[in-house]
Protein backbone atom coordinates (compact mmCIF):
# COMPACT_ATOMS: atom_id res chain seq x y z
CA UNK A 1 -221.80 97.34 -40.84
CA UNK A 2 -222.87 95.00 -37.77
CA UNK A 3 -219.37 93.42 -36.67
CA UNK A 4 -220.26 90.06 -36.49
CA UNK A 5 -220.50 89.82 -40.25
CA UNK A 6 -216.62 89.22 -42.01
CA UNK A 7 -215.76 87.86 -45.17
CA UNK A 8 -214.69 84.68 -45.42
CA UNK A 9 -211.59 83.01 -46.74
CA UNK A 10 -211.94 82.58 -50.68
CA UNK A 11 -210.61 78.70 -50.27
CA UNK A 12 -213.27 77.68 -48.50
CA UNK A 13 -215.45 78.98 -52.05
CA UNK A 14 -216.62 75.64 -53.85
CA UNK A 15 -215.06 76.02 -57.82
CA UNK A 16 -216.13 72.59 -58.99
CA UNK A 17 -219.17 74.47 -60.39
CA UNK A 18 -218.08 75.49 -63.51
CA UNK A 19 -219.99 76.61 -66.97
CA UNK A 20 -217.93 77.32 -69.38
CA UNK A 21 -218.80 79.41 -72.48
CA UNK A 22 -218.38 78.78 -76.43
CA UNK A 23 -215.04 80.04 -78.29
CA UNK A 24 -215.90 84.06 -78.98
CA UNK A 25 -218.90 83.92 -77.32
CA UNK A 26 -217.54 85.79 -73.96
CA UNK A 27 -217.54 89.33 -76.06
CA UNK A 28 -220.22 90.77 -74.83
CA UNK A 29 -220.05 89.82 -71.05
CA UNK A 30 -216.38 91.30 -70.96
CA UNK A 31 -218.14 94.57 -72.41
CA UNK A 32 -220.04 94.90 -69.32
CA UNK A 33 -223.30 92.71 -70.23
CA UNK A 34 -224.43 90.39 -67.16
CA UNK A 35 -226.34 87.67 -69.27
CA UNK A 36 -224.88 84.60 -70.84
CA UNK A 37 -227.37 82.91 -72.94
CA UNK A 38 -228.16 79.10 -72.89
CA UNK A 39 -226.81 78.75 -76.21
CA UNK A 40 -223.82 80.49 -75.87
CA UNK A 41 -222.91 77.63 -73.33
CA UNK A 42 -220.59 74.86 -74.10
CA UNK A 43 -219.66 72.31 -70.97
CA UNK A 44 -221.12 72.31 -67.83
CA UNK A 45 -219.27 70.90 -64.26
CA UNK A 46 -220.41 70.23 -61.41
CA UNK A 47 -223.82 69.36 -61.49
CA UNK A 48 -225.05 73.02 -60.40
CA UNK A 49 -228.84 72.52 -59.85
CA UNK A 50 -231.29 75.38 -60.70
CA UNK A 51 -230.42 78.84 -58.53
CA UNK A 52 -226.73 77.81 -57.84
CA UNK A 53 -224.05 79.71 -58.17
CA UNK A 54 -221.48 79.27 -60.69
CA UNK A 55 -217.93 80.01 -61.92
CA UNK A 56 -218.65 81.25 -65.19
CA UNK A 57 -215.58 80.68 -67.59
CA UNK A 58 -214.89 81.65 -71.47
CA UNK A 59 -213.93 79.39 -73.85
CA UNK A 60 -210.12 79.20 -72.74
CA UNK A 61 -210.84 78.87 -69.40
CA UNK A 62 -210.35 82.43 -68.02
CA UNK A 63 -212.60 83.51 -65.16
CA UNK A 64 -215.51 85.83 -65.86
CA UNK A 65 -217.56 85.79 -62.62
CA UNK A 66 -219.88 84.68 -60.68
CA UNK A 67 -223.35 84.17 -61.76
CA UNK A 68 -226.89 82.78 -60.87
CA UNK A 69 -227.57 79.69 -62.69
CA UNK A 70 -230.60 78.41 -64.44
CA UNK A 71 -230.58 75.53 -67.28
CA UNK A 72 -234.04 76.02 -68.13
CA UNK A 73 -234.09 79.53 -69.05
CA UNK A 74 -233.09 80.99 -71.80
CA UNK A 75 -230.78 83.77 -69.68
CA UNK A 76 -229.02 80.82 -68.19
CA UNK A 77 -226.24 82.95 -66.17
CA UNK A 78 -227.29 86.41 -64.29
CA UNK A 79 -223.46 87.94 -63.42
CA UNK A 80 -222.80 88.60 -59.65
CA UNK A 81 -219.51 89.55 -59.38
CA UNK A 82 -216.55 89.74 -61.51
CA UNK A 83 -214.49 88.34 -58.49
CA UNK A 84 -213.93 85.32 -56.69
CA UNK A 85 -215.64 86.05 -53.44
CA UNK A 86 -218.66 84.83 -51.05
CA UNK A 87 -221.76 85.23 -52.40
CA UNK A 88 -223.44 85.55 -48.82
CA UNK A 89 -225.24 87.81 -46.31
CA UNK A 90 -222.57 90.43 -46.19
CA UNK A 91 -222.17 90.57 -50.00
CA UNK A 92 -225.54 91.37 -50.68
CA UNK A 93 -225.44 93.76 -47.65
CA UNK A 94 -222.71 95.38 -49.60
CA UNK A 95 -224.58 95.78 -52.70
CA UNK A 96 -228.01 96.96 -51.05
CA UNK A 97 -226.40 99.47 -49.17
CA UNK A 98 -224.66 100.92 -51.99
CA UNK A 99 -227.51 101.37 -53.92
CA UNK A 100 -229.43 102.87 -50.84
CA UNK A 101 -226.70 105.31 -50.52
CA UNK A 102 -227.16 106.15 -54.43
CA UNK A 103 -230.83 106.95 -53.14
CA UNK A 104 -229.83 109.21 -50.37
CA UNK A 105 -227.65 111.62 -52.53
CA UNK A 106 -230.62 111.20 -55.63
CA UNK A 107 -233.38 112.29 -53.59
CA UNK A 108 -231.88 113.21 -50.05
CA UNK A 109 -235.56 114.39 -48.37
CA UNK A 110 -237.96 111.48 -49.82
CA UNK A 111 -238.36 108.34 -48.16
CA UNK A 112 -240.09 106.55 -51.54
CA UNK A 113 -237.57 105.42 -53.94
CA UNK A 114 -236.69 102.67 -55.95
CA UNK A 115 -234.07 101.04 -53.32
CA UNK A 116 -233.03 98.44 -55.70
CA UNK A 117 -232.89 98.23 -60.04
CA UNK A 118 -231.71 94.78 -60.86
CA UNK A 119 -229.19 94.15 -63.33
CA UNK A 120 -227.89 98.28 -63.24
CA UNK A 121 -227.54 97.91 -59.29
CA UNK A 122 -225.86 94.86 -59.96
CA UNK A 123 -228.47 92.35 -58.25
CA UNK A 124 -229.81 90.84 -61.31
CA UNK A 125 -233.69 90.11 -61.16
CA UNK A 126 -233.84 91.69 -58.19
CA UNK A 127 -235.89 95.01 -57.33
CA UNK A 128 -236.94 96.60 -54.27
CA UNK A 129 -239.23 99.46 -54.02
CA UNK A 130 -239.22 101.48 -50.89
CA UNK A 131 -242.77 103.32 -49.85
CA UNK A 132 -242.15 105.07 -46.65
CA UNK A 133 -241.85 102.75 -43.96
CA UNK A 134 -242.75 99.88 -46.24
CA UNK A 135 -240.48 97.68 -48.81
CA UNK A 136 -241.90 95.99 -51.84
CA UNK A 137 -239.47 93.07 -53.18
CA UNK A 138 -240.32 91.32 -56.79
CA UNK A 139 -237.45 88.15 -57.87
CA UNK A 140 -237.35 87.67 -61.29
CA UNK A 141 -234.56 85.45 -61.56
CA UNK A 142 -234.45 81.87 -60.17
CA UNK A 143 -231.64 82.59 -58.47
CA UNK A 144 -232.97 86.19 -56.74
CA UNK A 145 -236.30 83.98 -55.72
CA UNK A 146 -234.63 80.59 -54.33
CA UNK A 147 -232.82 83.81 -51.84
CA UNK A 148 -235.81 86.01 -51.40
CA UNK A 149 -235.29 85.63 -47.21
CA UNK A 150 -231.62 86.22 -47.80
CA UNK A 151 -232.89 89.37 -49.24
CA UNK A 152 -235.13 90.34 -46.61
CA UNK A 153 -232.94 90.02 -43.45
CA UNK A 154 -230.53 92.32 -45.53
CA UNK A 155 -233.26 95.16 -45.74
CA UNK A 156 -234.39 94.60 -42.20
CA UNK A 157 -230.63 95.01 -41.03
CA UNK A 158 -230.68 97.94 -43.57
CA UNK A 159 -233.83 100.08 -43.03
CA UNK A 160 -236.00 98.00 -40.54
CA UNK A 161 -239.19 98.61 -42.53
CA UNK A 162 -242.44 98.24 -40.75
CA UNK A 163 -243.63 95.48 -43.74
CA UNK A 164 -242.49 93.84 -46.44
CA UNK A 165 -244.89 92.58 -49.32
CA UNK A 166 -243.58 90.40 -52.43
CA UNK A 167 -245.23 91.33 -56.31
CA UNK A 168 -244.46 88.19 -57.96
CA UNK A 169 -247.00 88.21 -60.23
CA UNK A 170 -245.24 88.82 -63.59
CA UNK A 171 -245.88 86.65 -66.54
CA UNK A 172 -241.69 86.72 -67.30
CA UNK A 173 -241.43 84.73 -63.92
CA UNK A 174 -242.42 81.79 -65.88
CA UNK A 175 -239.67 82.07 -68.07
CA UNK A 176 -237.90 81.08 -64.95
CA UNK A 177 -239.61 78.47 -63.87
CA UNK A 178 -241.21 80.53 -61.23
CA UNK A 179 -244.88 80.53 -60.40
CA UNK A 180 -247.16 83.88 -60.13
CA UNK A 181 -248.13 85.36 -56.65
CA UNK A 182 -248.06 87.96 -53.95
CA UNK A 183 -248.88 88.91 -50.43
CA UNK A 184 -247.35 90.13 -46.79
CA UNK A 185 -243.81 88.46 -46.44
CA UNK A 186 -242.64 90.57 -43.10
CA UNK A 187 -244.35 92.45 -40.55
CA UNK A 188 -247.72 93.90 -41.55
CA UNK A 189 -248.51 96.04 -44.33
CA UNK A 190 -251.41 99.73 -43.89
CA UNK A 191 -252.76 102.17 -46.41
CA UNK A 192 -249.82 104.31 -47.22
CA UNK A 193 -249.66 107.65 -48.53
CA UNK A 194 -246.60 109.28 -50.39
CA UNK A 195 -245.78 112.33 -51.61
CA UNK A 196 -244.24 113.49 -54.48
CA UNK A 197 -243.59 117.04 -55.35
CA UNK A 198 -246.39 118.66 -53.78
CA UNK A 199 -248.60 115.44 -54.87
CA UNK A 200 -249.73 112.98 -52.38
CA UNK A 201 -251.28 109.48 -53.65
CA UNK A 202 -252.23 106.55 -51.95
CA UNK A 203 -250.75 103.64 -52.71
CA UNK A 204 -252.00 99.99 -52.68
CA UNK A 205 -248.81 97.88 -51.80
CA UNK A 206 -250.88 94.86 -52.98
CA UNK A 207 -253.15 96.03 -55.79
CA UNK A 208 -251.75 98.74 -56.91
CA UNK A 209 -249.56 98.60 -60.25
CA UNK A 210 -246.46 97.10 -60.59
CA UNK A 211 -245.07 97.08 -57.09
CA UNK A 212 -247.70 99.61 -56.39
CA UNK A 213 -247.07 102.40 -58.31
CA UNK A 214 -245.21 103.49 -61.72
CA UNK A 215 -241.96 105.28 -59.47
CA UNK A 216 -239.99 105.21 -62.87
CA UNK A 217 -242.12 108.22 -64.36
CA UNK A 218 -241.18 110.52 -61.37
CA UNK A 219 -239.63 112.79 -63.18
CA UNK A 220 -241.49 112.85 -66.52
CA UNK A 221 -245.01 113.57 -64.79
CA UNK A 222 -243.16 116.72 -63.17
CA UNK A 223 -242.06 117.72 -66.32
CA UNK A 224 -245.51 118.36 -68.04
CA UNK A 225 -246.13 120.83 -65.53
CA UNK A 226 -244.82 123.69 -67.38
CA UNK A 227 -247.29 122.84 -70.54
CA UNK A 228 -250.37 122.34 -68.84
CA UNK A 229 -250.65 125.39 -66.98
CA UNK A 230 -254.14 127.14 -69.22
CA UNK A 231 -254.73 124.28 -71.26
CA UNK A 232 -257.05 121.37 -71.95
CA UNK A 233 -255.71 118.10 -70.92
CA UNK A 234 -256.14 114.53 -72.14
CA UNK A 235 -254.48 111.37 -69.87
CA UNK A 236 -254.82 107.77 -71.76
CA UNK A 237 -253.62 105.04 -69.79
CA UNK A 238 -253.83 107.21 -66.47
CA UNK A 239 -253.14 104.89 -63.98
CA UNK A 240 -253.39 106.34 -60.43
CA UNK A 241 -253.85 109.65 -61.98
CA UNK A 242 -250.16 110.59 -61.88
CA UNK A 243 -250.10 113.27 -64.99
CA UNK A 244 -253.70 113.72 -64.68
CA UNK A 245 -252.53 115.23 -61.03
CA UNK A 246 -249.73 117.29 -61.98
CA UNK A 247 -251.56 118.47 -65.15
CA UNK A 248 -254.20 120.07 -62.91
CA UNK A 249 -251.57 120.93 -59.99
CA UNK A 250 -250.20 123.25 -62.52
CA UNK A 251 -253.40 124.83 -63.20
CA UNK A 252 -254.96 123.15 -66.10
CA UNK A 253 -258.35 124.41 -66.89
CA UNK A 254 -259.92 120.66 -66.79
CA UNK A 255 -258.03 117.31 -67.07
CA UNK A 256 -259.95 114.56 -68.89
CA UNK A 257 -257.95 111.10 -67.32
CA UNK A 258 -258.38 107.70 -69.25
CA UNK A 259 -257.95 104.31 -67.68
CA UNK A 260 -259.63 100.92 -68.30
CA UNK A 261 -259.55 99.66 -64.65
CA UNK A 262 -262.57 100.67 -62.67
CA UNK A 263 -260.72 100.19 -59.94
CA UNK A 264 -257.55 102.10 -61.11
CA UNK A 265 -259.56 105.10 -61.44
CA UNK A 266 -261.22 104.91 -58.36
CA UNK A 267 -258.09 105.41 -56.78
CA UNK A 268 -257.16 108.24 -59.07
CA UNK A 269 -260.11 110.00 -58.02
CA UNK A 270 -259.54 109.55 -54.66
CA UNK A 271 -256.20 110.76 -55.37
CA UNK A 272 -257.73 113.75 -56.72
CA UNK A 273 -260.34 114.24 -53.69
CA UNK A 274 -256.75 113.93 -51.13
CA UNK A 275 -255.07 116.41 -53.26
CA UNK A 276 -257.88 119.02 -53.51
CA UNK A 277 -257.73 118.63 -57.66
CA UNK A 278 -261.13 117.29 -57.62
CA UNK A 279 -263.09 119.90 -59.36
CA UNK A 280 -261.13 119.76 -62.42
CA UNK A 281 -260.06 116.32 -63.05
CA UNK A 282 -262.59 113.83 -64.43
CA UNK A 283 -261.57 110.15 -64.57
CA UNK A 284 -263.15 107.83 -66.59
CA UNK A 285 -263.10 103.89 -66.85
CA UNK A 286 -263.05 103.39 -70.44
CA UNK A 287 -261.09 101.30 -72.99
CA UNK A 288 -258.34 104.27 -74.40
CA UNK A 289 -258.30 103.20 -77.83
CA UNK A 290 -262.19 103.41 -78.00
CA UNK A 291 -262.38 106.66 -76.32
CA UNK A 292 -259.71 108.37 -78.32
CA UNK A 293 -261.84 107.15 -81.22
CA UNK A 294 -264.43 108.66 -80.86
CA UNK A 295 -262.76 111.37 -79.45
CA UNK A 296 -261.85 112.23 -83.11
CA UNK A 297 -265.29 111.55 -84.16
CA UNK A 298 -266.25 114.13 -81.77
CA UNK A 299 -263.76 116.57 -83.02
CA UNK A 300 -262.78 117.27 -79.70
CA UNK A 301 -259.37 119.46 -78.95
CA UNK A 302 -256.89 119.52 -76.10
CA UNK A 303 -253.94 121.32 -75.89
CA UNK A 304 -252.07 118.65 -74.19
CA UNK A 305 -252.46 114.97 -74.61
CA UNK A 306 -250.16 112.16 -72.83
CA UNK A 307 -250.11 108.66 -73.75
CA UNK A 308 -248.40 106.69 -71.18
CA UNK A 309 -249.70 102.40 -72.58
CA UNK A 310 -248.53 99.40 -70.53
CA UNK A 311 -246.24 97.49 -72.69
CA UNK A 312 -247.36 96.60 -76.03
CA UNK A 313 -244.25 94.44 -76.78
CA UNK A 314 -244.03 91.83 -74.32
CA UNK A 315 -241.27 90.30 -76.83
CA UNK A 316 -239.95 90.30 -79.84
CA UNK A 317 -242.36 88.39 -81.54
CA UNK A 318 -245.21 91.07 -80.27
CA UNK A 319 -243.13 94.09 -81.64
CA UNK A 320 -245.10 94.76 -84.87
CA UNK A 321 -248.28 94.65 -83.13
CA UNK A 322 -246.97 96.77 -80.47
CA UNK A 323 -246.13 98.95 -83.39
CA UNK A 324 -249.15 99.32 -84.91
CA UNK A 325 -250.72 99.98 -81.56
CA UNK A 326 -248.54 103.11 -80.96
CA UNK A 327 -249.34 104.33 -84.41
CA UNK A 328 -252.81 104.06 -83.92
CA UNK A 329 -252.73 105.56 -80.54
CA UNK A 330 -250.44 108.62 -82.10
CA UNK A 331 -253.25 109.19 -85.22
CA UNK A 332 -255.79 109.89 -82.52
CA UNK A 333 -253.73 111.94 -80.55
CA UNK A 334 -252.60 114.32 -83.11
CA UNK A 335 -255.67 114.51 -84.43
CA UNK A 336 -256.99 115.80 -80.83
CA UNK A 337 -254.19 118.12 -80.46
CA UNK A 338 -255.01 121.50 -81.23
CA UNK A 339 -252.63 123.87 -83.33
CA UNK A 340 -249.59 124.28 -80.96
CA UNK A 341 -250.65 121.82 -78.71
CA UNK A 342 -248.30 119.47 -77.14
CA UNK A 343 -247.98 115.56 -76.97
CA UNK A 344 -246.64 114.16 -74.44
CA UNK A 345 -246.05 110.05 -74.89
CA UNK A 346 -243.73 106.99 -73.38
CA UNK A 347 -243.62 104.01 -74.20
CA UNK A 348 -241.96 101.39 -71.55
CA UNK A 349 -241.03 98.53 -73.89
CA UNK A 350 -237.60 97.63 -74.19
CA UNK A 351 -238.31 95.91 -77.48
CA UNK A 352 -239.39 98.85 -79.00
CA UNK A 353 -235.96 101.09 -79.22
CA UNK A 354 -235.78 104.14 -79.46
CA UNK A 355 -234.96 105.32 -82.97
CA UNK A 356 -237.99 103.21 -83.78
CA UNK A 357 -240.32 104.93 -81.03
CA UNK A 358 -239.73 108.48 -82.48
CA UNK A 359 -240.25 106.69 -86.09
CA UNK A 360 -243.61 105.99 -84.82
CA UNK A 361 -244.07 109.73 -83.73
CA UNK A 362 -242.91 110.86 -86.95
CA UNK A 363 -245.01 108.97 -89.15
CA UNK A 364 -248.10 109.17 -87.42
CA UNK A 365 -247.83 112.67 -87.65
CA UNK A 366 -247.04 112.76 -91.22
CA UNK A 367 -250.59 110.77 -91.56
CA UNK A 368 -252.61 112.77 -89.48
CA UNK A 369 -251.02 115.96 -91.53
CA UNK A 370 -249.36 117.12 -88.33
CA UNK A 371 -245.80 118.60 -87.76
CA UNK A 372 -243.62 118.11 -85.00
CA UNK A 373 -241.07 119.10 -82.72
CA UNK A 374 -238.56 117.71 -80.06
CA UNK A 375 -238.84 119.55 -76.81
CA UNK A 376 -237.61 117.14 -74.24
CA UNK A 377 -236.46 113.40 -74.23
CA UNK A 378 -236.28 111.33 -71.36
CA UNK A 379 -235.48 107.59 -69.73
CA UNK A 380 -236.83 106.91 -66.23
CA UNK A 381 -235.98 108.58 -63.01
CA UNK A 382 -232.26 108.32 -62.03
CA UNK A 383 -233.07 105.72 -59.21
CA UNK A 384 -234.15 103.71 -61.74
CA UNK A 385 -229.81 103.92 -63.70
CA UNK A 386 -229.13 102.37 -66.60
CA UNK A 387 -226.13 99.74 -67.30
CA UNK A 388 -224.21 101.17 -70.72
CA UNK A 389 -223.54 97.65 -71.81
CA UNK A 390 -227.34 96.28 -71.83
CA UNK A 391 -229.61 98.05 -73.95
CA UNK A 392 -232.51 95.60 -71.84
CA UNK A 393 -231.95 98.35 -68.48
CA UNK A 394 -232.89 101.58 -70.85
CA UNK A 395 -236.30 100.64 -71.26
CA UNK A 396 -238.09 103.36 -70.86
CA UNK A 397 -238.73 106.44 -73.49
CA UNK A 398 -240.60 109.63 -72.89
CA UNK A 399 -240.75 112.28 -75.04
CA UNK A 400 -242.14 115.68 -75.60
CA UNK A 401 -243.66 117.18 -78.89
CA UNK A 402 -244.62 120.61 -80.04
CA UNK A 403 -247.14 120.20 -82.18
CA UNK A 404 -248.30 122.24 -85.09
């Protein structure tokens, strides 16, 4: 680390920022959670305006951190630190470059990664995505956003990346207080390309989804490799072709891919063209649900489907919806797969836990007269961890089904 950076003294710390937490309400942060709720808060001192940082306190006046502070959200404390120390430059340099590290030893020869995974790296609403020579940043926290150039000199000083853009567009940002936007914060930004075991796609650093691509199915689109290879294969929700690619990298016999953004599947096909998979992947721009419809209809048959949605469940009051969406989506599928195919699905809402996403499986197949079996289960890549104590950072599911 550079060496004019040192700590400094704890008494020069301001402590007359205090919020101080209802009797028995501390439980769950002293299990490891890094919320405190605005309702679980009792007195607050100080005056702390929106974004400040604050000593966070339980009910008998104990010490349980530092935290990002933010009255008008629900989450009204995001943990820092457990300790009494400067939240400043060289703390967050701390933090990034132990999560970089993390990276290194994960995936030692790539150089596209998810840098940086919020609350389980210990930033809360912060994440950084790292394409090549290029950093993607989205705050989602007041707190993360009021620091967002704190946050970029540390990744300069880090990894001196050619460009950085910001992906703030994310509906929960107004839960925040935060408004919706995006564009070139540092440096300049180019067409990149990545690659990703054997697979090279080109990413859109300002279009493309999320901070420009899904880097939290890494390892789930490699693992449908070994059940493609022969088969007939159906993508819904394809995105930028991601299992449609390593279904027909694996030698598929033809890859139907499903997406309802014309321009989403115009880069999958170009994807496609890049990778030399052009011949037997067809993408089409089509509403999923209408095209697995009449899919059926058809009585079509593949011998490998995989359902990858956006979110259905937003929230909790969305979840039933979201749960009759899955089941519908499930119904179709089975009643594509041939006998023995195999279904491969995920769902990334954290709403929608686990138990009940393989309920969903399970009863969907029971309607469409289908039996199943458990092959492989899976959360997102490792450089996206998970925190034990908050069910919110193990959010995604992806599972795979023997069908018969």
């Amino acid at each position: 680390m550079d060496a004019q950076f040192s700590l400094q003294p704890i008494a020069q710390i301001a402590v007359n920022k205090i919020v101080t937490l209802k009797k028995n309400e501390d439980k769950r942060i002293q299990n490891g959670h890094l919320w405190a709720f605005s309702n679980e808060i009792e007195t607050i001192d100080g005056e702390p305006q929106v974004g400040d940082i604050v000593h966070l306190h339980n009910h008998a006046g104990q010490f349980l951190g530092l935290g990002l502070f933010n009255p008008n959200s629900l989450i009204a404390i995001r943990l820092l630190s457990r300790e009494e120390e400067k939240i400043d430059f060289q703390f967050f340099h701390r933090r990034i470059e132990t999560a970089l590290a993390l990276r290194r030893k994960l995936y030692p020869n790539a150089e596209t990664f998810r840098l940086v995974h919020g609350e389980a790296d210990f930033l809360p609403g912060l994440i950084i995505d790292k394409y090549n020579e290029f950093l993607s940043i989205q705050t989602f926290s007041y707190g993360m956003d009021k620091r967002l150039t704190l946050m970029c000199d540390v990744v300069e000083s880090l990894l001196h990346p050619k460009g950085i853009v910001e992906r703030n567009e994310a509906l929960i940002r107004t839960l925040e207080g935060l408004d919706q936007h995006k564009g070139v914060i540092r440096g300049a930004i180019e067409p990149v390309t990545i690659s990703e075991y054997g697979i090279k796609y080109q990413i859109d650093l300002l279009e493309g989804q999320k901070t420009g691509f899904f880097l939290d199915q890494r390892e789930n689109r490699k693992a449908i490799r070994r059940y493609a290879k022969g088969g007939r294969v159906l993508d819904c929700f394809c995105n930028d072709g991601g299992f449609a690619l390593n279904a027909a990298y694996s030698d598929a016999t033809d890859v139907v891919a499903i997406d309802i953004s014309a321009p989403t599947v115009e880069r999958a096909s170009q994807n496609a063209a890049a990778n030399h998979l052009d011949a037997k992947t067809h993408f089409i721009a089509r509403d999923a649900f209408l095209f697995l419809k009449e899919a059926v209809e058809k009585k079509e048959r593949y011998d490998l489907v995989i359902l990858d949605p956006p979110s259905f469940a937003k929230n909790k009051k969305t979840v039933l919806k979201a749960i009759r969406g899955y089941k519908e989506i499930h119904q179709y599928a089975f009643q594509l797969l041939s006998a023995g195919g195999i279904l491969a699905t995920a769902s990334c809402s954290h709403h929608i836990f686990e138990e009940t996403f393989l309920e969903i499986i399970a009863a969907s197949a029971r309607l469409s007269g289908r039996t199943v079996n458990l092959l492989e289960w899976h959360g997102a890549a490792p450089d996206h961890p998970v925190l034990p104590a908050m069910p919110e950072t193990r959010y995604l599911k992806f599972g795979v089904f023997h069908v018969t």
